[in-house]
Protein backbone atom coordinates (compact mmCIF):
# COMPACT_ATOMS: atom_id res chain seq x y z
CA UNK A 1 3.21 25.47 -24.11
CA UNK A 2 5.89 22.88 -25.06
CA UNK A 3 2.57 20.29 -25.52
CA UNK A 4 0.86 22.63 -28.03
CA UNK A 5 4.20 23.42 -29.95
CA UNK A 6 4.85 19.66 -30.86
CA UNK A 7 1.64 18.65 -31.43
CA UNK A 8 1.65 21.72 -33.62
CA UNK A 9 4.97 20.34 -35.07
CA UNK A 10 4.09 17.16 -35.32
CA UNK A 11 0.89 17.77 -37.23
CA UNK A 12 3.21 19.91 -39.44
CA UNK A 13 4.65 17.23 -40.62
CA UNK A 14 2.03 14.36 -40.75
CA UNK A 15 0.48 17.09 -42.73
CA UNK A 16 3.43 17.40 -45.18
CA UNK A 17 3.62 13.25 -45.60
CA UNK A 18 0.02 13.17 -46.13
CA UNK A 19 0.73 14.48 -49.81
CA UNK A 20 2.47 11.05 -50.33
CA UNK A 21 -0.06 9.02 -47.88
CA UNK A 22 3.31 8.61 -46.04
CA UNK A 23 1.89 9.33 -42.25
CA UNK A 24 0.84 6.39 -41.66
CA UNK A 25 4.46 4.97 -42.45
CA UNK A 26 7.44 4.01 -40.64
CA UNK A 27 9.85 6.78 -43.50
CA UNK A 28 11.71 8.52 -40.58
CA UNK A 29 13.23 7.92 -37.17
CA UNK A 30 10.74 10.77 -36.17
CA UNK A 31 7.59 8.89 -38.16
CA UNK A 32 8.77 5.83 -36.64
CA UNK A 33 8.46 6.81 -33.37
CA UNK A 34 5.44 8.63 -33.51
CA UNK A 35 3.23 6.04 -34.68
CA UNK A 36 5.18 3.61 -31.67
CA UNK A 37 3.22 6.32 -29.15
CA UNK A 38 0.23 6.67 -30.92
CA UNK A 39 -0.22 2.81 -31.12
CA UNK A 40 0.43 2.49 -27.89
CA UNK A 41 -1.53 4.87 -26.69
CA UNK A 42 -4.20 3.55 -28.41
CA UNK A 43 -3.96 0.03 -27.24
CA UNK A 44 -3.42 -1.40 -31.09
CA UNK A 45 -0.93 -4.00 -31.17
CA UNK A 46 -1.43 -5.07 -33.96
CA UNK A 47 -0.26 -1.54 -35.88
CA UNK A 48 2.13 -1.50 -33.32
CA UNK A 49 3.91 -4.86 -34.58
CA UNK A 50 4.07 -3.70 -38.05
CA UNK A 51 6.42 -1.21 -36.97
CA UNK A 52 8.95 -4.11 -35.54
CA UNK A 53 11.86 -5.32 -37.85
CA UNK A 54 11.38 -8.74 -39.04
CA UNK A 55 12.78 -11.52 -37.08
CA UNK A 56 11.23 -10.66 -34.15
CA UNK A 57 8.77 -13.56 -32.45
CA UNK A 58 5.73 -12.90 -30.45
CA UNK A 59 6.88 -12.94 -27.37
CA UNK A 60 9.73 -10.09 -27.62
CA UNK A 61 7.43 -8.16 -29.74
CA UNK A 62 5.36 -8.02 -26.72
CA UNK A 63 7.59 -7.36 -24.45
CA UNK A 64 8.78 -4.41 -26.11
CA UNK A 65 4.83 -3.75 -27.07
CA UNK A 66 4.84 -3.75 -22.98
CA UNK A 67 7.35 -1.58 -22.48
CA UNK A 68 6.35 1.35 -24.49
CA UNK A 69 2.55 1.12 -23.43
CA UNK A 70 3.57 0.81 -19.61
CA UNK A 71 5.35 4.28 -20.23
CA UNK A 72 2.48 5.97 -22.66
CA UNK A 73 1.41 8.79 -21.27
CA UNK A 74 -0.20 11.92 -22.98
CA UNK A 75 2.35 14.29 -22.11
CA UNK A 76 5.86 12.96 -24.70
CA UNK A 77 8.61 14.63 -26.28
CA UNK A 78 9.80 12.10 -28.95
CA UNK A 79 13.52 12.70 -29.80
CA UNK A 80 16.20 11.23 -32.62
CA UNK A 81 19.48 10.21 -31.48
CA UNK A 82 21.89 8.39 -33.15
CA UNK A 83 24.37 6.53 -31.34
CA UNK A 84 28.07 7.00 -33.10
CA UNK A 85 30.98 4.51 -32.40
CA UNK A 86 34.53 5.04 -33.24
CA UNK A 87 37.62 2.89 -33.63
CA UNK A 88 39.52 4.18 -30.76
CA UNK A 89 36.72 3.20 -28.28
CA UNK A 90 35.20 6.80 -28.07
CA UNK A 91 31.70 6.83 -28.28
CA UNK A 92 29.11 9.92 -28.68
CA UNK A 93 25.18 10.55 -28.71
CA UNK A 94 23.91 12.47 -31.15
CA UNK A 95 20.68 14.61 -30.75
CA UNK A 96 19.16 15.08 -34.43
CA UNK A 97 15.99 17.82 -34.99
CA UNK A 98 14.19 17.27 -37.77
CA UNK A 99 13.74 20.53 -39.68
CA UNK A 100 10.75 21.41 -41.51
CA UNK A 101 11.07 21.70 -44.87
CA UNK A 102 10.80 20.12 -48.44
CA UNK A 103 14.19 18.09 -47.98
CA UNK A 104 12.88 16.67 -44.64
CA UNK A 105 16.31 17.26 -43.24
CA UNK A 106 17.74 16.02 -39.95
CA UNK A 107 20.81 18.46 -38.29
CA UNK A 108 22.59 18.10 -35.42
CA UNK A 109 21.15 19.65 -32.25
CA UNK A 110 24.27 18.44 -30.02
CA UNK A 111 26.44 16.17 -29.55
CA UNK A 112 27.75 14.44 -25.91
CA UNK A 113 30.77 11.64 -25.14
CA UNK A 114 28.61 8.56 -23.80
CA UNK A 115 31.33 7.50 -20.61
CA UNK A 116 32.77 3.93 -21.17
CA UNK A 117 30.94 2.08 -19.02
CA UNK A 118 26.88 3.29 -20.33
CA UNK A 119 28.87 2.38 -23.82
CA UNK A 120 29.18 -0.80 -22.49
CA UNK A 121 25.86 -1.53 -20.83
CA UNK A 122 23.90 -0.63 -23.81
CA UNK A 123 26.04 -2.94 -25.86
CA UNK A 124 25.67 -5.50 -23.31
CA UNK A 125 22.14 -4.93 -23.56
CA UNK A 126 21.80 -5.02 -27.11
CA UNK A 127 23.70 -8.16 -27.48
CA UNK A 128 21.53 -9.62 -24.87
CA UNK A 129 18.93 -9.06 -26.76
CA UNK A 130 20.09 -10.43 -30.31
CA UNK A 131 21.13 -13.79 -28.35
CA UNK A 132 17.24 -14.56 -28.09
């Protein structure tokens, strides 16, 4: 049931951008990551690649190519979370849900404290990464 009610969703909305020939573009976090499953699902790296920031060279754009196709399966929930740091150290996941409608909105589903130390393994990670 939770299969047919996204697919349903998300054909909702590649509907709605189809108006603007927008479905087929990376114009949301939830776009974005839609067409990173359905290119990897369909074995298209080259699509796939277009979707990558520029900067990138072949061989991480693989790698994360890799990554998301080793993990394809037909069965996905694609989420939006935003990752919010603050001055005093504190930092918090946020779970955004798109909302259909004309303003393409995203609200706040919830929010949760990330403890210190994933904080500072996906910074670690992240600045791991930008070193290459």
């Amino acid at each position: 049931m939770k299969k047919l009610l996204w697919t349903l969703f998300l054909s909702l909305i590649l509907l709605s951008a189809c108006e603007d020939d927008k479905a087929w573009e990376p114009y949301s976090p939830l776009n974005t990551s839609s067409l990173m499953a359905l290119y990897a699902g369909q074995d298209n790296y080259e699509q796939f690649r277009t979707l990558i920031k520029e900067g990138y060279d072949e061989e991480n754009m693989k790698r994360m190519y890799q990554i998301v196709k080793q993990a394809y399966s037909d069965n996905k929930t694609i989420d939006t979370f935003s990752i919010v740091s603050f001055e005093n150290g504190k930092t918090v996941l946020v779970h955004l849900t798109p909302q259909v409608s004309e303003d393409e909105e995203f609200l706040i589903q919830d929010i949760i404290e990330i403890p210190p130390e994933m904080t500072k393994y996906i910074n670690d990670q992240l600045l791991e990464k930008y070193k290459e």
